[in-house]
N, C-alpha and C. Protein backbone atom coordinates (compact mmCIF):
# COMPACT_ATOMS: atom_id res chain seq x y z
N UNK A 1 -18.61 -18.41 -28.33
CA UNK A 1 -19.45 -17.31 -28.74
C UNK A 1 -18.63 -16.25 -29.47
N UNK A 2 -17.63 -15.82 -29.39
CA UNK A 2 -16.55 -15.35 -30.00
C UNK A 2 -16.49 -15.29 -31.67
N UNK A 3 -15.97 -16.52 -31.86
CA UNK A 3 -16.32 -16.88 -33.37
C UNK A 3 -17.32 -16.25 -33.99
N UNK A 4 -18.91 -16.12 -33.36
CA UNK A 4 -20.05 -15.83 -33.83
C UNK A 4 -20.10 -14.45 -34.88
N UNK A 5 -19.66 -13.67 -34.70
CA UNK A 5 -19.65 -11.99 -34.91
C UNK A 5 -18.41 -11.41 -34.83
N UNK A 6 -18.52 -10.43 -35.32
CA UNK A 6 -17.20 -9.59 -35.66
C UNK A 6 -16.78 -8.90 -34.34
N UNK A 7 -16.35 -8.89 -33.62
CA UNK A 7 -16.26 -8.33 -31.88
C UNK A 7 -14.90 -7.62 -32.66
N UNK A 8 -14.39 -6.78 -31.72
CA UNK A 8 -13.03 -6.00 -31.51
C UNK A 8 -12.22 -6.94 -31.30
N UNK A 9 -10.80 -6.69 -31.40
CA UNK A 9 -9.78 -7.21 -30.80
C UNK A 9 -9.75 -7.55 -29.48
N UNK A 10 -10.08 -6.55 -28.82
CA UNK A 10 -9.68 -6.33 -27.03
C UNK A 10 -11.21 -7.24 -26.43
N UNK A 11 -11.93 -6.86 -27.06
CA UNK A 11 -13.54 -7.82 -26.73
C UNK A 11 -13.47 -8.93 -26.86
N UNK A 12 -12.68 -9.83 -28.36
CA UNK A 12 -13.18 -10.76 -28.65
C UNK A 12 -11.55 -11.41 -27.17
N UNK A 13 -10.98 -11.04 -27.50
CA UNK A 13 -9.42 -11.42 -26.29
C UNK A 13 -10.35 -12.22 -25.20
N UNK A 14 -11.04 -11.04 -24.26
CA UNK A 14 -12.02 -10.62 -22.86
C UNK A 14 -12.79 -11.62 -23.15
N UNK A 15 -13.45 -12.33 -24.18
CA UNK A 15 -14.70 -13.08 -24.32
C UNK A 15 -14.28 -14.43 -23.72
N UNK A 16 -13.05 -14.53 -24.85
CA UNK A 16 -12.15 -16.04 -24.80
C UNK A 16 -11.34 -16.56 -22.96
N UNK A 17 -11.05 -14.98 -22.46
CA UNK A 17 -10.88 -15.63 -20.98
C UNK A 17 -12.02 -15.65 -19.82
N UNK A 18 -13.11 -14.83 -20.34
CA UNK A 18 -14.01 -14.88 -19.43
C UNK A 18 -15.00 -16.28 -19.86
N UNK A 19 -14.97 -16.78 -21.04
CA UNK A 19 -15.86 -17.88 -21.02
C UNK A 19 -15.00 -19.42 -20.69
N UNK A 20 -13.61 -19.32 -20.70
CA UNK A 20 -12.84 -19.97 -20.40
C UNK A 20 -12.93 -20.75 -18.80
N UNK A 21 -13.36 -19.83 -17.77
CA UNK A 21 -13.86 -19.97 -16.79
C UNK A 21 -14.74 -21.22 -16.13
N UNK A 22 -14.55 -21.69 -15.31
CA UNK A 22 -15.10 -23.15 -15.23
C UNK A 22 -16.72 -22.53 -14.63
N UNK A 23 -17.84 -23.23 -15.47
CA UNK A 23 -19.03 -22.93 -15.10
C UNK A 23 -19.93 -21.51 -15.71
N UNK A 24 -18.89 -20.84 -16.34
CA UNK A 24 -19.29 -19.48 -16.19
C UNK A 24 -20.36 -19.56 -17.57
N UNK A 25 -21.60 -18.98 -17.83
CA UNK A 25 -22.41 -18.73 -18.80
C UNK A 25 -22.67 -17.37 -18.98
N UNK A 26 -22.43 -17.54 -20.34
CA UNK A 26 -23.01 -15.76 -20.78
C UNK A 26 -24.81 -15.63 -21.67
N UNK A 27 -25.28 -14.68 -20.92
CA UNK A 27 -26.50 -14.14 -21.46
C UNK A 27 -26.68 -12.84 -22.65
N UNK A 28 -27.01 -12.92 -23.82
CA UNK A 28 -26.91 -11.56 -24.39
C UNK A 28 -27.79 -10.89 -23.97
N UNK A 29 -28.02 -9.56 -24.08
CA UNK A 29 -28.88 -8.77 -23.44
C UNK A 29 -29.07 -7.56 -24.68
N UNK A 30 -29.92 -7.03 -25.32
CA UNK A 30 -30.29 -6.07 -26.27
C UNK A 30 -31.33 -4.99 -26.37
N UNK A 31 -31.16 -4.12 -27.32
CA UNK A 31 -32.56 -3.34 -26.58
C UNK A 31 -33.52 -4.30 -27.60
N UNK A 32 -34.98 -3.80 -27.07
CA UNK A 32 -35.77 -4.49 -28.30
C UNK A 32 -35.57 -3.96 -29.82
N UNK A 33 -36.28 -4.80 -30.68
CA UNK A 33 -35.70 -5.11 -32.20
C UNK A 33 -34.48 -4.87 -32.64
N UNK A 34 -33.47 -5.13 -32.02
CA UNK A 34 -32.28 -5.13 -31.75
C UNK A 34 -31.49 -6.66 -32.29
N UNK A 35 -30.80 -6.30 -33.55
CA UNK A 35 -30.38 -7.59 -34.31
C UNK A 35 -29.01 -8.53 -33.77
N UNK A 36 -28.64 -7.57 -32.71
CA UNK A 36 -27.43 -8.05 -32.10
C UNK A 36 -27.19 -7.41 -30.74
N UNK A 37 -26.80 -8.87 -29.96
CA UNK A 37 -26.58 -7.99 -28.30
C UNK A 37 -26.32 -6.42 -28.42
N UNK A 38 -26.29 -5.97 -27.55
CA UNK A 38 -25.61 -5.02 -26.94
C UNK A 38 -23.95 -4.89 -25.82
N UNK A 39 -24.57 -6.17 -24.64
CA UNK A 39 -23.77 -6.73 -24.15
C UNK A 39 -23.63 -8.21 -23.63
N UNK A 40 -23.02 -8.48 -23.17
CA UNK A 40 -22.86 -10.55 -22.63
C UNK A 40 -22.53 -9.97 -21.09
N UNK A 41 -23.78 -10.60 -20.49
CA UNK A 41 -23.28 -10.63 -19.24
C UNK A 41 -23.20 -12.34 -18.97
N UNK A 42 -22.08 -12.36 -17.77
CA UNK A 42 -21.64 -13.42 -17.46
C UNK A 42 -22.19 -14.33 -16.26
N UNK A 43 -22.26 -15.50 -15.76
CA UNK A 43 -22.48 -15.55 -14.71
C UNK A 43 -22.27 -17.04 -14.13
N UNK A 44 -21.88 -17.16 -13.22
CA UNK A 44 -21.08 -18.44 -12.44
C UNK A 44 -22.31 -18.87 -11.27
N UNK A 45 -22.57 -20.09 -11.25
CA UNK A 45 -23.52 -20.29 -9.99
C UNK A 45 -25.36 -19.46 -10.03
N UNK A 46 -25.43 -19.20 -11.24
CA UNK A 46 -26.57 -18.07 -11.35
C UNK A 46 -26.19 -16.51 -10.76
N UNK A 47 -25.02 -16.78 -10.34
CA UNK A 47 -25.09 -15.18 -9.87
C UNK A 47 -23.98 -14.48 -10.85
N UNK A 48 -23.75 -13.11 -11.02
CA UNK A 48 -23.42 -12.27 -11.81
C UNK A 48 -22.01 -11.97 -11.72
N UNK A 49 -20.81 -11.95 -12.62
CA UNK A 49 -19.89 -11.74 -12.09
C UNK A 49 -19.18 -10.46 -13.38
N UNK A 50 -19.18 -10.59 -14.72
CA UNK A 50 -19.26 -9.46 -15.40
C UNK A 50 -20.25 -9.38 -16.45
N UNK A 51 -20.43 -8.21 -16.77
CA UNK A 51 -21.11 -7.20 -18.15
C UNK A 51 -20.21 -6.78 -19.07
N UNK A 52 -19.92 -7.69 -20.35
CA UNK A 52 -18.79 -7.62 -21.50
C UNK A 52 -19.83 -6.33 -22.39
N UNK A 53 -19.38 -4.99 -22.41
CA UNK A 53 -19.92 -4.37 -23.84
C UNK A 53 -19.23 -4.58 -25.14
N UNK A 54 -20.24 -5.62 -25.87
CA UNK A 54 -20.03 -5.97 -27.14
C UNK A 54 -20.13 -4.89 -28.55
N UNK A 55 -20.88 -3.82 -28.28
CA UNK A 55 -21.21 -2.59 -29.19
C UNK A 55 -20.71 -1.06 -28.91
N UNK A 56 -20.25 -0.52 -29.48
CA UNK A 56 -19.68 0.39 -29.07
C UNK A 56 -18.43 0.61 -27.96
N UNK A 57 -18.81 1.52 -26.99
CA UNK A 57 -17.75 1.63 -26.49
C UNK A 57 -17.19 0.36 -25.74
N UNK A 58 -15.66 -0.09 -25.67
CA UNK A 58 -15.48 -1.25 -25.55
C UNK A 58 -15.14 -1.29 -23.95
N UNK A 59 -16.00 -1.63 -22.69
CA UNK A 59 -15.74 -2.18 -21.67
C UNK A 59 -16.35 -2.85 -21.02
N UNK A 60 -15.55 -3.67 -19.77
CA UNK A 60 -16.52 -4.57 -19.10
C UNK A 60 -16.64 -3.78 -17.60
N UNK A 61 -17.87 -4.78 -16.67
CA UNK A 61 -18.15 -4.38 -15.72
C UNK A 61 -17.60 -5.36 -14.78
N UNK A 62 -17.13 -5.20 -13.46
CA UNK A 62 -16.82 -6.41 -12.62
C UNK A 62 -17.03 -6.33 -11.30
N UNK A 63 -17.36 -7.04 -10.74
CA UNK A 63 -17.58 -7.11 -9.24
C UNK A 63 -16.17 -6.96 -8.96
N UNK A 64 -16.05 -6.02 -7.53
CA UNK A 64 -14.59 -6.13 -6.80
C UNK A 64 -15.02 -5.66 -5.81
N UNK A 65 -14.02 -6.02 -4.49
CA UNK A 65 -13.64 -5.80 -2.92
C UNK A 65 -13.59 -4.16 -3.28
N UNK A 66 -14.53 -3.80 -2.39
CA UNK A 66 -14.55 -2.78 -1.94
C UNK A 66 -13.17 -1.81 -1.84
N UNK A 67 -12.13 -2.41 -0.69
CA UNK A 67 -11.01 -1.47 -0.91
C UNK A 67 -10.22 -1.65 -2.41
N UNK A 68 -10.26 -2.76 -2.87
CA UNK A 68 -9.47 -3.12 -4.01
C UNK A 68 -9.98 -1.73 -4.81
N UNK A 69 -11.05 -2.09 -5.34
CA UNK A 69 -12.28 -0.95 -6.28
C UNK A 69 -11.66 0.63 -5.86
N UNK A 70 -11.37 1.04 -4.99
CA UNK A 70 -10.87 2.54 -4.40
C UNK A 70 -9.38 2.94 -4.83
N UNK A 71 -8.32 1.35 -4.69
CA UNK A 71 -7.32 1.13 -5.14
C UNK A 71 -7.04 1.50 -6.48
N UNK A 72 -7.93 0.58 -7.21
CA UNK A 72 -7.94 0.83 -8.71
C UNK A 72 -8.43 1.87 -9.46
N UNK A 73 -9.28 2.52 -8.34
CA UNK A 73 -10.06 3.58 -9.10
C UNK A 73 -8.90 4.80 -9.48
N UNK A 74 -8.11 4.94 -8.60
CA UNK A 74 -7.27 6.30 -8.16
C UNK A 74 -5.82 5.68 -9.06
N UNK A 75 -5.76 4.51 -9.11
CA UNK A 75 -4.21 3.85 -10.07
C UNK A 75 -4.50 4.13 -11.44
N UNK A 76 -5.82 3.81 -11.97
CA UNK A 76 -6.01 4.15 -13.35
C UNK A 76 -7.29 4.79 -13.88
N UNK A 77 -7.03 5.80 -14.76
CA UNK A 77 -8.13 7.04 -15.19
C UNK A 77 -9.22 5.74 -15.75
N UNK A 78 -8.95 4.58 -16.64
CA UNK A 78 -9.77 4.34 -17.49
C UNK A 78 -10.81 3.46 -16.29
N UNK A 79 -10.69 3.16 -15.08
CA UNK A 79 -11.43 2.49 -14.26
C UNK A 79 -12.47 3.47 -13.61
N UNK A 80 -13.82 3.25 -13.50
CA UNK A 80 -14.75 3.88 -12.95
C UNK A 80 -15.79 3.19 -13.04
N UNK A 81 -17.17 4.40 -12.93
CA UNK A 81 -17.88 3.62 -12.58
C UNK A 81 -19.29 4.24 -13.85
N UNK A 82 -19.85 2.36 -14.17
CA UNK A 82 -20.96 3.04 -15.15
C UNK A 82 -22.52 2.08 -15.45
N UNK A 83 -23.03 2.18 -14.09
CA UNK A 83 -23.88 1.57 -14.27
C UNK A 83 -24.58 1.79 -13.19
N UNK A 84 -25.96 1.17 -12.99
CA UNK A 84 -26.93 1.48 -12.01
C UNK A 84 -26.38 0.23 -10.76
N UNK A 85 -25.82 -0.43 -10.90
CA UNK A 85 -25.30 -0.90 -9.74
C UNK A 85 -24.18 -0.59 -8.59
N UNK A 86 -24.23 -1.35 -7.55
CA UNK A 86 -23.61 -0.29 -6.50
C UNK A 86 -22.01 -0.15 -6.43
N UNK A 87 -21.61 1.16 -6.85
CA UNK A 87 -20.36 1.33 -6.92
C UNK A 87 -19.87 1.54 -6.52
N UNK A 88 -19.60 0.88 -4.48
CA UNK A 88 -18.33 0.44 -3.95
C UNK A 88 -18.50 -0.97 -4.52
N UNK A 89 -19.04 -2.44 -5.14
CA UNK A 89 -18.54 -3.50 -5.08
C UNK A 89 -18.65 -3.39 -6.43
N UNK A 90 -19.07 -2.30 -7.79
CA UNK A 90 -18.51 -2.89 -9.20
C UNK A 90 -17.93 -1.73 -9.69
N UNK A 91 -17.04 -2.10 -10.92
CA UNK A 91 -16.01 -1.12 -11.51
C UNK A 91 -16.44 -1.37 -12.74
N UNK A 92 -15.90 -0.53 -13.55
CA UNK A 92 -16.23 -0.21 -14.78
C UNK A 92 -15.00 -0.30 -15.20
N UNK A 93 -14.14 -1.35 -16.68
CA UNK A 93 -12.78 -1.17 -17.17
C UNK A 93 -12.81 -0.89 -18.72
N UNK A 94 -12.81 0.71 -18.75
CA UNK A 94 -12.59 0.96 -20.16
C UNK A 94 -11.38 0.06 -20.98
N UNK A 95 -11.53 -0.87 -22.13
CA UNK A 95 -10.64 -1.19 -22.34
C UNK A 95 -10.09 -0.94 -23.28
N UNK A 96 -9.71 0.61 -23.78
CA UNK A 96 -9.37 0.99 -24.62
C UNK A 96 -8.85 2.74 -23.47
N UNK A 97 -7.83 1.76 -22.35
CA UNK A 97 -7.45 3.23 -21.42
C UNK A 97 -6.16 2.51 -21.31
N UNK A 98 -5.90 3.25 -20.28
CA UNK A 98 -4.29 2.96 -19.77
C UNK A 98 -4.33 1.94 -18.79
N UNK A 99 -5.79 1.05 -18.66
CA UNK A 99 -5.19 0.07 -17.64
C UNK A 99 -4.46 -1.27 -18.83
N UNK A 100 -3.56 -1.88 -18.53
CA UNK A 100 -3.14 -3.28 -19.07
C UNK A 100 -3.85 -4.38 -19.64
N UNK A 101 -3.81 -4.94 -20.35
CA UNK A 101 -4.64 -6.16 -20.21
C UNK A 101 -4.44 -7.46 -19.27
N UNK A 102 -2.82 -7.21 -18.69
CA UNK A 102 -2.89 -8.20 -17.75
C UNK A 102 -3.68 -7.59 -16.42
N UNK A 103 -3.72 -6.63 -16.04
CA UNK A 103 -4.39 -5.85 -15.16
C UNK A 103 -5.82 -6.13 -15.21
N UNK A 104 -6.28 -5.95 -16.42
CA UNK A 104 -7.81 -6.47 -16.86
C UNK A 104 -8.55 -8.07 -16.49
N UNK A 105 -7.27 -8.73 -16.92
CA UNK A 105 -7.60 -10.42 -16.79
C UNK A 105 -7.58 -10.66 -15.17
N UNK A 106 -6.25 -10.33 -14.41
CA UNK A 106 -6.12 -9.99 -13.24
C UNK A 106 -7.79 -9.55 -12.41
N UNK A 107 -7.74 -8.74 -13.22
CA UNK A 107 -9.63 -7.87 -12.24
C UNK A 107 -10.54 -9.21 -12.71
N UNK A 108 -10.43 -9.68 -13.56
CA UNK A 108 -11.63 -10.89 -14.17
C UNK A 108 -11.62 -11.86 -13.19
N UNK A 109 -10.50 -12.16 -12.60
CA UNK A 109 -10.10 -13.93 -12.15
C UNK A 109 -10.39 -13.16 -10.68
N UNK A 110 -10.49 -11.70 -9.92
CA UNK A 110 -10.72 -11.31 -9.04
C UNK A 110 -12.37 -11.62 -9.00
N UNK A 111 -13.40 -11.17 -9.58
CA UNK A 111 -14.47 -10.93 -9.91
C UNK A 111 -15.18 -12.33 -9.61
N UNK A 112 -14.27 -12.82 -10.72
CA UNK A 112 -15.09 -15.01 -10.43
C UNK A 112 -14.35 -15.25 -9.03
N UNK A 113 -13.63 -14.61 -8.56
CA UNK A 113 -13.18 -15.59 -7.42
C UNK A 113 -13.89 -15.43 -6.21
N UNK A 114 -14.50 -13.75 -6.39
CA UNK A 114 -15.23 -13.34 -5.52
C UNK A 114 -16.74 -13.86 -5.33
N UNK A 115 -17.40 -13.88 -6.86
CA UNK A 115 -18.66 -14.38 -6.55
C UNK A 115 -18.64 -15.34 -6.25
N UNK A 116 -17.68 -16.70 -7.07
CA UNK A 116 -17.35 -18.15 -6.62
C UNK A 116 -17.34 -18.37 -4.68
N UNK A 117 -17.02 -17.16 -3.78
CA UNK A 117 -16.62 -17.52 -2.89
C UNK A 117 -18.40 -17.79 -2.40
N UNK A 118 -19.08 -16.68 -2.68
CA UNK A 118 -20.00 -16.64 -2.00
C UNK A 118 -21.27 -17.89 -2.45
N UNK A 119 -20.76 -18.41 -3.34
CA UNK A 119 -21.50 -19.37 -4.01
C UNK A 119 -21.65 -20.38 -2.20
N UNK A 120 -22.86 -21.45 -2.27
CA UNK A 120 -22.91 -22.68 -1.14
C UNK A 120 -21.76 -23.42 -1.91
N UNK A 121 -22.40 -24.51 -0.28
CA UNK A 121 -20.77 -25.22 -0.41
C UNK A 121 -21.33 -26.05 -1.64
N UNK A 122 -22.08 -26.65 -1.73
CA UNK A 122 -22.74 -27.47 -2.75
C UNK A 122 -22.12 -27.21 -4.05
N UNK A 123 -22.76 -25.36 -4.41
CA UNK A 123 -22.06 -25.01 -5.98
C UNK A 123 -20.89 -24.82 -5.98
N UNK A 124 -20.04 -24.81 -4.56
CA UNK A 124 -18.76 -24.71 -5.31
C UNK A 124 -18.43 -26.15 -5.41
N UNK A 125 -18.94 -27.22 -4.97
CA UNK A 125 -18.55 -28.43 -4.80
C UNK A 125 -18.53 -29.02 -6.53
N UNK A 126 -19.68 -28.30 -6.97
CA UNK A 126 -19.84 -28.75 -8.05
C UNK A 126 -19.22 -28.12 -9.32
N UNK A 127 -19.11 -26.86 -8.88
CA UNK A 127 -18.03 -26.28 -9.79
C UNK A 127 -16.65 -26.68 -10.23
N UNK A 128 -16.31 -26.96 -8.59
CA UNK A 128 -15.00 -27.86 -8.48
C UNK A 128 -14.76 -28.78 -9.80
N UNK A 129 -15.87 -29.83 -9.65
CA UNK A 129 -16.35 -31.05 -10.09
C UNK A 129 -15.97 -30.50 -11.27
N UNK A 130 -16.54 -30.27 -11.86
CA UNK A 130 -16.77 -29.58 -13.45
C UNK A 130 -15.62 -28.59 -14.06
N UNK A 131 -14.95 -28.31 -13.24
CA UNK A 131 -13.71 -27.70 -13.83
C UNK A 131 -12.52 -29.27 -13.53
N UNK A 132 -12.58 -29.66 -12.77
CA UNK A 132 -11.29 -31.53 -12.94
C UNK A 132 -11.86 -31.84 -14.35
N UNK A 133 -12.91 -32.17 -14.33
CA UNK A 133 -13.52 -32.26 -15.50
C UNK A 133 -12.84 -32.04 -16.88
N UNK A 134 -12.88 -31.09 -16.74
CA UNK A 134 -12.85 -29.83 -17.74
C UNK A 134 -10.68 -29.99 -18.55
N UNK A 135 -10.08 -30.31 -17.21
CA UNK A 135 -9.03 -29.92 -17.26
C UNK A 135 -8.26 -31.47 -17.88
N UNK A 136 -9.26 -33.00 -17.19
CA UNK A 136 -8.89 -34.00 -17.88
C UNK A 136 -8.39 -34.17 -19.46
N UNK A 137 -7.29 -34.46 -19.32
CA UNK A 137 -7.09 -34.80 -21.34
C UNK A 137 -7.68 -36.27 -22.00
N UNK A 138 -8.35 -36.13 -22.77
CA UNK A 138 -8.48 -37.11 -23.52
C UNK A 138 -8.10 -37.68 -24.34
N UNK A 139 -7.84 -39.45 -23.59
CA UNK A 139 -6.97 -40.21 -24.43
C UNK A 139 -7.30 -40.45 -25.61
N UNK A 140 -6.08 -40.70 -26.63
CA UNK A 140 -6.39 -41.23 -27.69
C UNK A 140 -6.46 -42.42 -27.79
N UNK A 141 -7.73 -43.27 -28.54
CA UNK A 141 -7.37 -44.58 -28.44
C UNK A 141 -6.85 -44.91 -29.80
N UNK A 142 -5.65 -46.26 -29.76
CA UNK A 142 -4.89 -46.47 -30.71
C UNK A 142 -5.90 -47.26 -31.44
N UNK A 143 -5.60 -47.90 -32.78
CA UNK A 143 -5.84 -48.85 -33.54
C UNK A 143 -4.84 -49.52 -33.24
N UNK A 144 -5.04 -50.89 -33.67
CA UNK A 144 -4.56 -52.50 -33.71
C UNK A 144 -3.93 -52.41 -34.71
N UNK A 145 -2.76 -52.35 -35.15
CA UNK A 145 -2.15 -52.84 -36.77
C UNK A 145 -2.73 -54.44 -36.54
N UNK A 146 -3.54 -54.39 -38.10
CA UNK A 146 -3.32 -55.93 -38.33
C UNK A 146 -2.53 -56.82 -39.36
């Protein structure tokens, strides 16, 4: 999805590891007559794990552990909170602040790991599945000199 549109630097980066993710699907979301998202939210198992803002100001949203979220809030100015959901379990990562981008990817692989947990055993069974999958290389088959 990346490729599609002209995204930012730091967005189009965020797109490429969050869709990288085994299972994970993104939804655009826009206001009406609206020629281009607004944002990509993400989601693993049907359930929600971030909100990429594709327009304007550049950040995402992420599920996190409660104490983690308190941790991070007070380590870096650009982390807070910006949305109607409940903000002890999501953060807000301006990504155009003083947090890192390894810090950022770090909060991402937190986020899927968290909703992943709560997923049944089933979807993670199958997630599993689908990321071996995923990770298999495919052989080349030779030709025969004749």
């Amino acid at each position: 999805m990346s490729g599609d549109r002209s995204y930012g630097r730091r967005v189009a980066a965020l797109m490429d590891v969050l869709e990288a993710k085994p299972g994970a699907v993104s939804r655009p979301i826009s206001a009406p007559r609206a020629t281009s998202p607004d944002a990509l939210i993400y989601y693993v198992g049907g359930k929600m794990f971030a909100i990429l803002s594709v327009r304007g100001t550049e950040y995402v949203i992420l599920k996190c552990d409660p104490g983690l979220a308190d941790l991070v809030r007070s380590q870096y100015t650009g982390i807070g909170h910006r949305s109607h959901l409940d903000k002890r379990h999501w953060i807000a990562v301006d990504l155009d602040s003083d947090v890192p981008a390894k810090e950022v990817k770090r909060l991402v692989m937190h986020s899927y790991d968290l909703v992943c947990a709560g997923l049944t055993r089933k979807q993670q069974a199958d997630l599993a599945a689908s990321a071996t999958m995923k990770k298999k290389p495919v052989k080349a088959q030779r030709r025969k000199k004749r």
